[in-house]
N, C-alpha and C. Protein backbone atom coordinates (compact mmCIF):
# COMPACT_ATOMS: atom_id res chain seq x y z
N UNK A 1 82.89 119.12 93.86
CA UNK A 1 82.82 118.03 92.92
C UNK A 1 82.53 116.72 93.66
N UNK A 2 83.16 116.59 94.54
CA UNK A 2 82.52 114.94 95.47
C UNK A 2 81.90 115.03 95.99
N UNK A 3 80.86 116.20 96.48
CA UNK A 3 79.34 116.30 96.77
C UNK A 3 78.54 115.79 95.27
N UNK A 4 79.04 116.13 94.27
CA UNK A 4 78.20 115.87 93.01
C UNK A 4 78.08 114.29 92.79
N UNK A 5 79.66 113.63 93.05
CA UNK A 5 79.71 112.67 92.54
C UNK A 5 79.32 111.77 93.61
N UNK A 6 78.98 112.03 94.87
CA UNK A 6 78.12 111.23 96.05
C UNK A 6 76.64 111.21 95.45
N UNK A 7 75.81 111.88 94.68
CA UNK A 7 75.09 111.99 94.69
C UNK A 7 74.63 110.93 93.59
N UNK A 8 75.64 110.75 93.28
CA UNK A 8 75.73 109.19 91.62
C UNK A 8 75.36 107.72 92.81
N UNK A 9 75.09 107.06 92.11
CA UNK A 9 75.09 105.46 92.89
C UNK A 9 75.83 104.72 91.98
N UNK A 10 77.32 104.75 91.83
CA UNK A 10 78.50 103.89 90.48
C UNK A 10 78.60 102.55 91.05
N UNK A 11 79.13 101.71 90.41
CA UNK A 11 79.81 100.59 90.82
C UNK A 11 80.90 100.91 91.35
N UNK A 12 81.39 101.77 90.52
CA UNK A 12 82.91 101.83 91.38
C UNK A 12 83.02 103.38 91.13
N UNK A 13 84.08 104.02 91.88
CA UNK A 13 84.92 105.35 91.36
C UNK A 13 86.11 105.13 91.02
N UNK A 14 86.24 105.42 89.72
CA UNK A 14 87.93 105.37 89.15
C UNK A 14 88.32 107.09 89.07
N UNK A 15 89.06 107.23 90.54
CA UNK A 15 89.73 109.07 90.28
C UNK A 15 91.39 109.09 89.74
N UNK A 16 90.75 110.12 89.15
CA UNK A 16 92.01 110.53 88.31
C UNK A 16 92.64 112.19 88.29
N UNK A 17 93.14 112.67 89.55
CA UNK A 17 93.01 113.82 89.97
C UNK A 17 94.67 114.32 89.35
N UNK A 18 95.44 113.71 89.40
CA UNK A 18 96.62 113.87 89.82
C UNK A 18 97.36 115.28 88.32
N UNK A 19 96.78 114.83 87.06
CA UNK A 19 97.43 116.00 86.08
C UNK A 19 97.06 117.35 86.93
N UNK A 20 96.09 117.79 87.26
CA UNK A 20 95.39 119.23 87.56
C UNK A 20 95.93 119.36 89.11
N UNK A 21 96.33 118.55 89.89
CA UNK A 21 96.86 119.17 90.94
C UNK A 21 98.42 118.89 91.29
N UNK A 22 98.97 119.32 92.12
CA UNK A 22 100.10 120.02 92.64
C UNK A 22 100.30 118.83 94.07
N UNK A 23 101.69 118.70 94.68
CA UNK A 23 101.92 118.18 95.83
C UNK A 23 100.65 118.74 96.91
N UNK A 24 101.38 119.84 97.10
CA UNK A 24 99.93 120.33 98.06
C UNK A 24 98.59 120.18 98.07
N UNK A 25 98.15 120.88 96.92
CA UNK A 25 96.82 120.28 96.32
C UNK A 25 96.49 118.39 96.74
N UNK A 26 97.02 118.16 96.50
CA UNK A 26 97.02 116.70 96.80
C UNK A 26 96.58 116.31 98.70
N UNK A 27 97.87 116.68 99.68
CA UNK A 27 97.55 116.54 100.46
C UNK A 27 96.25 117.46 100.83
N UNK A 28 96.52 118.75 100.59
CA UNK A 28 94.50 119.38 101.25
C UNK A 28 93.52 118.82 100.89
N UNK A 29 93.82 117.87 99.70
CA UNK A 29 92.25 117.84 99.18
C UNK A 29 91.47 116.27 99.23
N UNK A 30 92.76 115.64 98.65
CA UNK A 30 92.71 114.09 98.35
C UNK A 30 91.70 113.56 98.97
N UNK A 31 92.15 113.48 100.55
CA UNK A 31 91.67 112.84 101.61
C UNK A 31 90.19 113.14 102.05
N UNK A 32 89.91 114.39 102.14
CA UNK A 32 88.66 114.55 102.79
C UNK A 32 87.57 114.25 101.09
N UNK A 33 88.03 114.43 99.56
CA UNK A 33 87.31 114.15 98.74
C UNK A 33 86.98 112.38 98.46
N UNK A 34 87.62 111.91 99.45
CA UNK A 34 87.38 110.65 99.22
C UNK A 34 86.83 109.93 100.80
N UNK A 35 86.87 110.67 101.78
CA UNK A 35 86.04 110.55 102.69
C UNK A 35 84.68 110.99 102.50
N UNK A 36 84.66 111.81 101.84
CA UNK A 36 82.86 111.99 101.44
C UNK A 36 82.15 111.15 100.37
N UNK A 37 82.96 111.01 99.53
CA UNK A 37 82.67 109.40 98.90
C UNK A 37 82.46 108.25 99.65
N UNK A 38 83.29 108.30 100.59
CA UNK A 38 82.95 106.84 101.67
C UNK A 38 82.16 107.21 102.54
N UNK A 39 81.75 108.05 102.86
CA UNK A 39 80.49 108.55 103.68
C UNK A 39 79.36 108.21 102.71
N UNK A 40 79.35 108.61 101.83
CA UNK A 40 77.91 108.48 101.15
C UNK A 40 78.02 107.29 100.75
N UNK A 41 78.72 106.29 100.10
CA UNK A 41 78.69 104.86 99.69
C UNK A 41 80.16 104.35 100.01
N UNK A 42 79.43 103.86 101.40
CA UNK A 42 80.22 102.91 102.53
C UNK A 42 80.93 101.44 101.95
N UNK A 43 80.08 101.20 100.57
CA UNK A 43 80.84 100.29 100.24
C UNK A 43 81.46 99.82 98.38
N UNK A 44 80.76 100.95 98.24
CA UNK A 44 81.64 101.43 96.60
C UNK A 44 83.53 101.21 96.63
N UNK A 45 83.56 100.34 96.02
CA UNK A 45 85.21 100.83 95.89
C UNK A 45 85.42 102.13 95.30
N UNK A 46 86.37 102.46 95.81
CA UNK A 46 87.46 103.96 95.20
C UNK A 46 88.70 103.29 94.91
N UNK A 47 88.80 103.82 93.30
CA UNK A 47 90.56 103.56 92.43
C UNK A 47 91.42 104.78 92.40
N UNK A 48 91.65 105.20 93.29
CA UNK A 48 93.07 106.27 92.29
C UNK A 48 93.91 105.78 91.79
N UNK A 49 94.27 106.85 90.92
CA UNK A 49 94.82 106.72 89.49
C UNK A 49 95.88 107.31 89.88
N UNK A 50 97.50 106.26 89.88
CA UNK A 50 99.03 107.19 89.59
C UNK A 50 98.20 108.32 88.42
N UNK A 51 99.52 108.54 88.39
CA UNK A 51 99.87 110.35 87.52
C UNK A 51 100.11 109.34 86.17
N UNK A 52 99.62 109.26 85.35
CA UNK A 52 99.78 108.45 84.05
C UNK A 52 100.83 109.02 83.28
N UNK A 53 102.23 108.09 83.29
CA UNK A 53 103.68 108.29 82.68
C UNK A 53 102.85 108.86 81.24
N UNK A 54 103.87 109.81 81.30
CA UNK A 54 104.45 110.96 80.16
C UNK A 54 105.17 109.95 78.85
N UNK A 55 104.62 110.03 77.51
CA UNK A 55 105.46 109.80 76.32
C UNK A 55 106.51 110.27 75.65
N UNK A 56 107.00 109.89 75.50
CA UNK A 56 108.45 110.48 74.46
C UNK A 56 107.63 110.71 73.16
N UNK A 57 107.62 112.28 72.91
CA UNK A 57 107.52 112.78 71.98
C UNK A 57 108.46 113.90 71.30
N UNK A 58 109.58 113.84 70.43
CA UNK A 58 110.19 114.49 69.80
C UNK A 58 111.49 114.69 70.91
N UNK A 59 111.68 113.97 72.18
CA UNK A 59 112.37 114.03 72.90
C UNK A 59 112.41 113.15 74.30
N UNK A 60 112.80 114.13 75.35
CA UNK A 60 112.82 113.21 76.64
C UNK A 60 112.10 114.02 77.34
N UNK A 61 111.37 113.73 78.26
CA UNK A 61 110.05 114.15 79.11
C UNK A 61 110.41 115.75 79.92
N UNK A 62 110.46 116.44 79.86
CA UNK A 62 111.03 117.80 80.67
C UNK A 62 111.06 117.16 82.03
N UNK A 63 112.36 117.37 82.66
CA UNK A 63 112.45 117.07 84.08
C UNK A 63 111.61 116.97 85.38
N UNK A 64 111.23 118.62 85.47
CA UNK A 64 109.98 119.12 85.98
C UNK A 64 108.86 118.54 85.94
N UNK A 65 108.18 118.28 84.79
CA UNK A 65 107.29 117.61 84.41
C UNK A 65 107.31 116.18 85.60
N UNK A 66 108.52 115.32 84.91
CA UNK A 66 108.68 114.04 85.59
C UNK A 66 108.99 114.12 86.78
N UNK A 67 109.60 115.00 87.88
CA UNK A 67 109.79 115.10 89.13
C UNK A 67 108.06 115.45 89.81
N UNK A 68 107.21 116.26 88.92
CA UNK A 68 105.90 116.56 89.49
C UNK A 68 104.87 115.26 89.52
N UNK A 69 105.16 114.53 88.53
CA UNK A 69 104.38 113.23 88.01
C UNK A 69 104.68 112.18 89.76
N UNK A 70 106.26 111.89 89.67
CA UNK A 70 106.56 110.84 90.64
C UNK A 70 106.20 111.43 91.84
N UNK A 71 106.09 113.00 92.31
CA UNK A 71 105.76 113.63 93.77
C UNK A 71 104.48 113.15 94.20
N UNK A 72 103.48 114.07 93.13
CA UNK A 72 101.99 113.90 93.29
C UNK A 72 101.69 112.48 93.25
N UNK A 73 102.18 111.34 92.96
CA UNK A 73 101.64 109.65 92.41
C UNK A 73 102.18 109.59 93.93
N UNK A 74 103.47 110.23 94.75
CA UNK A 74 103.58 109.61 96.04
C UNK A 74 102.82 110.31 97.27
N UNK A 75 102.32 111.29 96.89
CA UNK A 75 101.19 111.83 97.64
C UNK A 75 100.22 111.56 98.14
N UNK A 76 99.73 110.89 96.79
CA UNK A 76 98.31 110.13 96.36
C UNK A 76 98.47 109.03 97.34
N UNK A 77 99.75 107.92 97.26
CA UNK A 77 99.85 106.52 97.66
C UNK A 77 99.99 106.95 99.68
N UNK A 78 100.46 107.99 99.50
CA UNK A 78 100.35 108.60 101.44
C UNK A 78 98.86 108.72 101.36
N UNK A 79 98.35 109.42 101.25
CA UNK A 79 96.62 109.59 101.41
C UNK A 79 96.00 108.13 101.44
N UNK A 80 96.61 107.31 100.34
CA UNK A 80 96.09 106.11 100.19
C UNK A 80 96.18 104.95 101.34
N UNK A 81 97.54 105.38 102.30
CA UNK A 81 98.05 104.35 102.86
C UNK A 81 97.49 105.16 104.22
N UNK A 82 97.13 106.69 104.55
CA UNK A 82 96.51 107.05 105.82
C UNK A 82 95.45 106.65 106.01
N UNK A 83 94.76 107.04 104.98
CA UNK A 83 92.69 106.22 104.99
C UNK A 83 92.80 104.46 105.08
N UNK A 84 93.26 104.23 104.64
CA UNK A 84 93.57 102.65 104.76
C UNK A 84 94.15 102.02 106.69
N UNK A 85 95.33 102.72 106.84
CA UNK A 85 95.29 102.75 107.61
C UNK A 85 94.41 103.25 109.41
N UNK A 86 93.84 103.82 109.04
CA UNK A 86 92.37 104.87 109.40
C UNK A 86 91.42 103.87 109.59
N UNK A 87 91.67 102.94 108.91
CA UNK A 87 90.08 101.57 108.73
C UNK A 87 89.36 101.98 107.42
N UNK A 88 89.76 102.76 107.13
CA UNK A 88 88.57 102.77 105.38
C UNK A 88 89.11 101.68 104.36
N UNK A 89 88.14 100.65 104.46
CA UNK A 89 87.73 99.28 103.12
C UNK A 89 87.71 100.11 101.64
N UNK A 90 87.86 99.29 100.84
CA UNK A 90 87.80 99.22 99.35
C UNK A 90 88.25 101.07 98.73
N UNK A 91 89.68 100.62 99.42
CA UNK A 91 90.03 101.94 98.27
C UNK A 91 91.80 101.56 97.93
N UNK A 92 92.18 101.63 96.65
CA UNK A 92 93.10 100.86 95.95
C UNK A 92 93.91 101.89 94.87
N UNK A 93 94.79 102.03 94.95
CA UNK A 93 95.66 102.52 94.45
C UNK A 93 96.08 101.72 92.61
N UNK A 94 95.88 102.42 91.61
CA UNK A 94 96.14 101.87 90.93
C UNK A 94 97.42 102.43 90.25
N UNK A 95 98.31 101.70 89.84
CA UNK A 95 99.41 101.64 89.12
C UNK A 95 99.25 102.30 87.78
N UNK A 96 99.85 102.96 86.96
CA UNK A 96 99.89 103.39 85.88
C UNK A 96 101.14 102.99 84.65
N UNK A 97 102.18 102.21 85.37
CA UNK A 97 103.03 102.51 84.55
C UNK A 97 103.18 101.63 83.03
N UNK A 98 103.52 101.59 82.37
CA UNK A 98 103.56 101.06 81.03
C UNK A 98 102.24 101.03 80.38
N UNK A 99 100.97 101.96 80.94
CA UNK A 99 99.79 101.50 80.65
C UNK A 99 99.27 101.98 79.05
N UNK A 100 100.31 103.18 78.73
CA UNK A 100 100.17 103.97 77.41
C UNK A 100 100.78 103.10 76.43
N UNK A 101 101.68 102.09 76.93
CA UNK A 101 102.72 101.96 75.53
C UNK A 101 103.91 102.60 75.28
N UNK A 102 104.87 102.04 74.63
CA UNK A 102 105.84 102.97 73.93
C UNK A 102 106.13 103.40 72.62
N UNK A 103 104.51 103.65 72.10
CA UNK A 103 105.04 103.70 70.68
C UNK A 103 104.34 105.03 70.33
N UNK A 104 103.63 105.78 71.31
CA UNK A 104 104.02 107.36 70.83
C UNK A 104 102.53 107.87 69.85
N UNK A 105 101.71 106.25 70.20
CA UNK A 105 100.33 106.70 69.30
C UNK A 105 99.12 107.01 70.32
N UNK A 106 99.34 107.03 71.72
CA UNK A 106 98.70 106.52 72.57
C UNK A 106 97.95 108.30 73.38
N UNK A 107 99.30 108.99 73.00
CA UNK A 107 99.07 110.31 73.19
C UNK A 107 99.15 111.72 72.56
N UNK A 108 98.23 112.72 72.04
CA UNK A 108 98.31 113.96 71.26
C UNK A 108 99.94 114.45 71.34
N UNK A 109 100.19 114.38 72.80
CA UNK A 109 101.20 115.70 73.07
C UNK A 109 101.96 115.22 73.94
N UNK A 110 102.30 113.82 74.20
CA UNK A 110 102.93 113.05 75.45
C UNK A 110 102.36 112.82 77.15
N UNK A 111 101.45 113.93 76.43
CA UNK A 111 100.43 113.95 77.60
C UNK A 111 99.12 113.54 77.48
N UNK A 112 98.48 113.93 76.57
CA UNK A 112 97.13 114.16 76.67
C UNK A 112 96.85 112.79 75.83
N UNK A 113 96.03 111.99 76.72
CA UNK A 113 95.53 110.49 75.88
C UNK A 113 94.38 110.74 74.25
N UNK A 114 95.04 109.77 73.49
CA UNK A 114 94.17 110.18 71.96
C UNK A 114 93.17 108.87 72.65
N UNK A 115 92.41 108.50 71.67
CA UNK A 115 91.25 107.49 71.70
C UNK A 115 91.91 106.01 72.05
N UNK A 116 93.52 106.22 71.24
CA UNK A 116 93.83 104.91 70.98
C UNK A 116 94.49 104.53 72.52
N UNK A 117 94.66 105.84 73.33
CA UNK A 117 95.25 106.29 74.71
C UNK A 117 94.42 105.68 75.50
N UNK A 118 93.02 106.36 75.50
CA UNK A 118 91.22 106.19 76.46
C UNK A 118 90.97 103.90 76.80
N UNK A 119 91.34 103.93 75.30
CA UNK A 119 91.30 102.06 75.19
C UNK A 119 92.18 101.25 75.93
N UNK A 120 93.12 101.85 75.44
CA UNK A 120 94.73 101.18 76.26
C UNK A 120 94.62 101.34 78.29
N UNK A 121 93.92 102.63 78.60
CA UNK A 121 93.66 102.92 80.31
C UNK A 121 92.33 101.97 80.25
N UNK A 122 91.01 102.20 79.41
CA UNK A 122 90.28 101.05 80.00
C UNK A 122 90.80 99.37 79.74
N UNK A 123 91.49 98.90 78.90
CA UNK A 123 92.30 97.86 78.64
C UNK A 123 92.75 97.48 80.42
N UNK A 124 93.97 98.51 80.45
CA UNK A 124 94.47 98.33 81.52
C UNK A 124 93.59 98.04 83.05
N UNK A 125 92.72 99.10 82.86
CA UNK A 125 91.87 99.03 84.28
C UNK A 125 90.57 97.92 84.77
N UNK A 126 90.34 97.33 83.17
CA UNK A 126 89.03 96.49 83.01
C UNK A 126 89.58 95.38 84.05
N UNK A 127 90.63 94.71 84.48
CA UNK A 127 90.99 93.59 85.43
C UNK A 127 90.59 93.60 86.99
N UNK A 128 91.36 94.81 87.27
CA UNK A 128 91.04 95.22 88.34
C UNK A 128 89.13 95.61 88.82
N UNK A 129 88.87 96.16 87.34
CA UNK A 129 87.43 96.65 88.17
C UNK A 129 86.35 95.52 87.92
N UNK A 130 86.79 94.81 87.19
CA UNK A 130 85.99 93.04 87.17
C UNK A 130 86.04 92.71 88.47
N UNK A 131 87.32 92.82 89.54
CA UNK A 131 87.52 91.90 90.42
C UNK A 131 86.78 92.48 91.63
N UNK A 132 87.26 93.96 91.40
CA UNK A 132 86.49 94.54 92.38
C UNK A 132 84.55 94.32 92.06
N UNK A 133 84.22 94.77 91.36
CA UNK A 133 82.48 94.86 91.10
C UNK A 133 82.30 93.72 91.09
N UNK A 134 82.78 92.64 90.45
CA UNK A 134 81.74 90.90 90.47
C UNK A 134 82.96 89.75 91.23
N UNK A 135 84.00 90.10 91.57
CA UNK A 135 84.64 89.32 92.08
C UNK A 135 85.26 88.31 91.21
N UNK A 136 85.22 88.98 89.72
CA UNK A 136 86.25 88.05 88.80
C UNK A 136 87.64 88.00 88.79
N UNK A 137 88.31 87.13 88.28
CA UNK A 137 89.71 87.05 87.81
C UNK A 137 90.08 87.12 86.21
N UNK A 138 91.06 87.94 86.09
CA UNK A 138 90.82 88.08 84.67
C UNK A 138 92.74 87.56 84.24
């Protein structure tokens, strides 16, 4: 997949890996999929994306669930803080939390973002990727 997506010329990459993989998954993969991104465009920013907090739907979040969410988001921020540290420019960790809301319209299933979900993450992310691509303040 980041051979495919080297092959794009974006303004930016906003990744969002973290539902589909696992602690491990995380460390094998993270790093070298975002070194081939910075190999091919040396000066594209890269965003990862925390693990986007879970909604209260009909209850409280299954434990599991929320212990896998906070692991993998600190996985991500290690990968984030080795390449950084490493000398790799423009790659940024983005925050997720409060970005859904608390009112339970934002997601199908506490998980899965509805439309009104998709608006509220570009809402959230449009600041950051202004500042990064044209150097605005929002």
């Amino acid at each position: 997949m980041a051979r495919l997506l080297a092959e794009l010329d974006p303004c930016a990459y906003v990744l969002d890996p973290l539902p589909n993989m696992d602690v491990a998954g995380v460390d094998a993969r993270l790093a070298s999929f975002v070194r081939l991104l910075r190999e091919a465009h040396p000066q594209t920013p890269i965003v990862l994306m925390e693990y986007l907090p879970a909604t209260r739907i009909g209850g409280l979040v299954h434990a599991s669930h929320h212990r896998t969410r906070v692991q993998t988001s600190a996985a991500m921020r290690d990968v984030h803080d080795r390449l950084t540290a490493a000398g790799m420019g423009g790659l940024h960790c983005f925050h997720t939390a409060g970005m859904l809301g608390a009112d339970g319209d934002a997601t199908v299933d506490g998980i899965h973002p509805t439309d009104l979900g998709f608006v509220r993450i570009a809402d959230a992310l449009e600041p950051l990727l202004a500042q990064l691509i044209h150097g605005e303040t929002r």
